[in-house]
N, C-alpha and C. Protein backbone atom coordinates (compact mmCIF):
# COMPACT_ATOMS: atom_id res chain seq x y z
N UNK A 1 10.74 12.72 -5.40
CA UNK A 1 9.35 12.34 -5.50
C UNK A 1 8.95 12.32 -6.98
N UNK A 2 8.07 10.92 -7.45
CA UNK A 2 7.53 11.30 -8.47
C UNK A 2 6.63 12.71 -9.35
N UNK A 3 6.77 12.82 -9.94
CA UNK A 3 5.74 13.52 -11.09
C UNK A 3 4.71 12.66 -11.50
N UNK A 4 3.46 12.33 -10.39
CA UNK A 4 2.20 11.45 -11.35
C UNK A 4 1.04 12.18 -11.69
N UNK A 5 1.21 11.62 -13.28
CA UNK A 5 0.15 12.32 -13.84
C UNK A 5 -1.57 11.81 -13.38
N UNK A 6 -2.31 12.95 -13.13
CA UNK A 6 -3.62 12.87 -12.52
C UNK A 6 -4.31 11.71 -13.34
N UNK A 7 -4.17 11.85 -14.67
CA UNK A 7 -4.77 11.29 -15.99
C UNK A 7 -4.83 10.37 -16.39
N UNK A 8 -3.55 9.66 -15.86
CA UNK A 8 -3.08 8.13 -15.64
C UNK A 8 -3.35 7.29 -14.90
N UNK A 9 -3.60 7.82 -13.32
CA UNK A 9 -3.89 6.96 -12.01
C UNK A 9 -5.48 6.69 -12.47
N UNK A 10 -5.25 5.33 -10.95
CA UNK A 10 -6.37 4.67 -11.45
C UNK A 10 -6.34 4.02 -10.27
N UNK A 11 -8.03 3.64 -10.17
CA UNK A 11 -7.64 2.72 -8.54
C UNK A 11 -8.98 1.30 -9.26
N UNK A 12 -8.91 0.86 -7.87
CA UNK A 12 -9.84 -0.72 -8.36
C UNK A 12 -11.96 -0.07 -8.43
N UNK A 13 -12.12 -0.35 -8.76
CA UNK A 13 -13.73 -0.44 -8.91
C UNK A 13 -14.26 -1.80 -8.38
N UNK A 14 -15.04 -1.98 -8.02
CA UNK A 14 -15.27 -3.64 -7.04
C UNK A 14 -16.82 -3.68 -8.09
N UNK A 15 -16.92 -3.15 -8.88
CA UNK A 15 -18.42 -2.69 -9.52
C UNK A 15 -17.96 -3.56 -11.01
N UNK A 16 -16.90 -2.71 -11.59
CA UNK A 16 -16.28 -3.17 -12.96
C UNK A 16 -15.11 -3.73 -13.01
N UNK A 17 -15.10 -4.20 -11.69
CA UNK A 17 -13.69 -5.69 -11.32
C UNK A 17 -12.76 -4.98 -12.18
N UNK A 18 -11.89 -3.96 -12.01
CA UNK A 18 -11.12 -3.09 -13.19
C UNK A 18 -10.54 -1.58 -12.49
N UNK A 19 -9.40 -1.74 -12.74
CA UNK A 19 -8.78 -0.34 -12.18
C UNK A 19 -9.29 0.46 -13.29
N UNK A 20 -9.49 1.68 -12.71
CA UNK A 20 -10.38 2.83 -13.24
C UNK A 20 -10.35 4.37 -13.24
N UNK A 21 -10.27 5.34 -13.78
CA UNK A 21 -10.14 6.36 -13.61
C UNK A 21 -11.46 6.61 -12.66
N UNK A 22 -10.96 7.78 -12.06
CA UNK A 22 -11.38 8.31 -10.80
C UNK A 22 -11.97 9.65 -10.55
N UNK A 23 -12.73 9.59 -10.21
CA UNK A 23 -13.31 11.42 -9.50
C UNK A 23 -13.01 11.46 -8.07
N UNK A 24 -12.48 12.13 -7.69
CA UNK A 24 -11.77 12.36 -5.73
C UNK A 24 -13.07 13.47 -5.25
N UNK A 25 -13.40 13.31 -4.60
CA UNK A 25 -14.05 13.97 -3.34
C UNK A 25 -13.20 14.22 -2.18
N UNK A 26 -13.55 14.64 -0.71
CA UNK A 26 -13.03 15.04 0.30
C UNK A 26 -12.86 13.58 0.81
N UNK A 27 -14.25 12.68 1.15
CA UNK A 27 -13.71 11.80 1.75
C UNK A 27 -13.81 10.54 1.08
N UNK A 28 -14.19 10.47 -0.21
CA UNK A 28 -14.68 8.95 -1.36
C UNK A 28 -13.91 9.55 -2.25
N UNK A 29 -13.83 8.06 -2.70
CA UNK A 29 -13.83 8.44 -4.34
C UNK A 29 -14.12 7.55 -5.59
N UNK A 30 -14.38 7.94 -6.24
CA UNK A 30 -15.88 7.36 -7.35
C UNK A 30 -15.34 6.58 -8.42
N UNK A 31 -16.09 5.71 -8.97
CA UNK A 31 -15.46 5.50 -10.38
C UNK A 31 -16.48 6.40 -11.58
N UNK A 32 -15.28 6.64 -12.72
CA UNK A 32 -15.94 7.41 -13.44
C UNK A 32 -16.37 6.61 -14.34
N UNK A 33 -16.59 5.34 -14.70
CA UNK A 33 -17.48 4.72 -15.70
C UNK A 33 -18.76 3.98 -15.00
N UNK A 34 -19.07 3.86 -14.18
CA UNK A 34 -20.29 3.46 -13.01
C UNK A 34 -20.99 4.36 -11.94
N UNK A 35 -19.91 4.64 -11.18
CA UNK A 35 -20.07 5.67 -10.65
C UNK A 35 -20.09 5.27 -8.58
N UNK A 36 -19.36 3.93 -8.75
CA UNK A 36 -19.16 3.28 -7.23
C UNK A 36 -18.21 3.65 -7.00
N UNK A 37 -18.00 3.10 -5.62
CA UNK A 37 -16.76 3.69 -4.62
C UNK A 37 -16.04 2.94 -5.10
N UNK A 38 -14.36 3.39 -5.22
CA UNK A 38 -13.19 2.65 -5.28
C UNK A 38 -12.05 2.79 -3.93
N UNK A 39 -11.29 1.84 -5.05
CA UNK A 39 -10.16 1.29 -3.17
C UNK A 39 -8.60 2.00 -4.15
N UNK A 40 -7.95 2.06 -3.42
CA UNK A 40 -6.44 2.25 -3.82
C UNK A 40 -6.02 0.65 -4.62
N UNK A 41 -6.52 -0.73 -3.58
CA UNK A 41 -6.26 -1.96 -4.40
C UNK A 41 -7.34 -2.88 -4.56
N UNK A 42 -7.21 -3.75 -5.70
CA UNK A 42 -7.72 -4.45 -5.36
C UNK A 42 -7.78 -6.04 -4.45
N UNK A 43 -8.69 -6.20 -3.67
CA UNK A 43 -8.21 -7.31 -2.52
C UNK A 43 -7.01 -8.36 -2.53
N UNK A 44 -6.61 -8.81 -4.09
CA UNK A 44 -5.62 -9.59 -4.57
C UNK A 44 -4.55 -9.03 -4.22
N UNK A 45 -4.19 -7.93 -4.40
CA UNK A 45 -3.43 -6.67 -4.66
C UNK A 45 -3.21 -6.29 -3.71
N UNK A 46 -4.56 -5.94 -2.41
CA UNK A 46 -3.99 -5.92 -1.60
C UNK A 46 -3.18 -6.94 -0.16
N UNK A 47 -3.63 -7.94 -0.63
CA UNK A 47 -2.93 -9.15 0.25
C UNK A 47 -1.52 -9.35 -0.41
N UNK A 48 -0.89 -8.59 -1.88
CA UNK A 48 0.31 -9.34 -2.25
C UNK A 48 0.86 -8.14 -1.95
N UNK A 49 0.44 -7.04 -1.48
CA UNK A 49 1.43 -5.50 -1.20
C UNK A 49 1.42 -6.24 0.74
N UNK A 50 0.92 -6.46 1.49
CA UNK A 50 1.02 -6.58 2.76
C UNK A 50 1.68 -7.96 2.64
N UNK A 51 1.85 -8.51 1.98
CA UNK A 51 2.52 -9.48 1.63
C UNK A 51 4.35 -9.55 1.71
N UNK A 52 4.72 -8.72 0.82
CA UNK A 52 5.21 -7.63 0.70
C UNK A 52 6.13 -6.99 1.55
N UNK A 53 5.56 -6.20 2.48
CA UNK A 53 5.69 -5.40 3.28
C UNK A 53 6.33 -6.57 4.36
N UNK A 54 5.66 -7.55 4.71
CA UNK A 54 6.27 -8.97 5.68
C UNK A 54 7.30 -9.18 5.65
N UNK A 55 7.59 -9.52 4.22
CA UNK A 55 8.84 -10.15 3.44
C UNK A 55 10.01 -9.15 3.93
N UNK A 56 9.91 -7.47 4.01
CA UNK A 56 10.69 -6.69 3.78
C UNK A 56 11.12 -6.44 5.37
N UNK A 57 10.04 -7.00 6.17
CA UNK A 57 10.65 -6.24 8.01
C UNK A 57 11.57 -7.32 7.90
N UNK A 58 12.60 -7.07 9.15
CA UNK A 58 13.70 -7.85 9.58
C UNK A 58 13.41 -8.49 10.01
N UNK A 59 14.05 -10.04 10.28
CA UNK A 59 13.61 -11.31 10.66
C UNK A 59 14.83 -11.45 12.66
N UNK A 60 13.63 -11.70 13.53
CA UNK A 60 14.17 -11.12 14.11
C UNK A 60 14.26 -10.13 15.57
N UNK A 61 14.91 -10.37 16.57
CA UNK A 61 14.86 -9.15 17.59
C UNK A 61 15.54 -8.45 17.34
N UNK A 62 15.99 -8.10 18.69
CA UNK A 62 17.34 -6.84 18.65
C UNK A 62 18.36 -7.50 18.60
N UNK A 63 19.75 -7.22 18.22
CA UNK A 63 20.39 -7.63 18.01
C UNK A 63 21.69 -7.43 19.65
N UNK A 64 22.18 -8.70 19.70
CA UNK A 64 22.72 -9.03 20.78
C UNK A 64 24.02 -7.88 21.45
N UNK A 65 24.40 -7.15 22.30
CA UNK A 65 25.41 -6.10 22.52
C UNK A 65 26.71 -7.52 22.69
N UNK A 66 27.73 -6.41 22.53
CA UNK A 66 28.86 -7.93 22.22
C UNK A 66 29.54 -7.63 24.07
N UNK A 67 29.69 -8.91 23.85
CA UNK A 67 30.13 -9.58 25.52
C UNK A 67 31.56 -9.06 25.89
N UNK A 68 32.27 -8.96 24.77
CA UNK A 68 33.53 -8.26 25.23
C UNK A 68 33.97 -7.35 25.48
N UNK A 69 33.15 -6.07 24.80
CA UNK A 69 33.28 -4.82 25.02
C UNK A 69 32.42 -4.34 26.50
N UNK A 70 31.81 -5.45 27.40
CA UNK A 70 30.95 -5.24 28.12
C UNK A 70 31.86 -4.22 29.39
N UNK A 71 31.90 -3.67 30.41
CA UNK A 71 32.76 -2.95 31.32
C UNK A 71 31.94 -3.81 32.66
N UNK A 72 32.60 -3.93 33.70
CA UNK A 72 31.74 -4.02 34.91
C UNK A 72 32.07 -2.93 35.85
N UNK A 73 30.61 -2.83 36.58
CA UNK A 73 30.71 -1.69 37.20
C UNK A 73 30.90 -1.72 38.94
């Protein structure tokens, strides 16, 4: 697992169109140069990570059991 520094992260601001350092609460969390809610991405960002994620599942069902090894019973 990474080591990320608190100091560094940054999430999107939809206020100052701009990833941003952050204040965390329990269930929000703020930007610290405005003071609006932020997202983990921003909407661009997040359509090219689920994007992404598409690309990476298998293309595809299950894969076929082979006919020869079959036994009858």
């Amino acid at each position: 697992m990474e080591n990320l520094d608190y100091y560094a992260d940054r999430k999107f601001c939809a206020h100052c169109q701009n990833y941003v350092p952050y204040l965390m609460s329990v269930d929000k969390s703020f930007c610290v140069q405005c003071g609006g809610e932020v997202r983990l991405f921003s909407q661009a960002d997040w359509q090219a990570f689920n994007q992404a994620l598409q690309d990476r599942r298998p293309k595809g069902g299950r894969p076929r059991k082979n006919q020869q090894n079959k036994e009858s019973a």
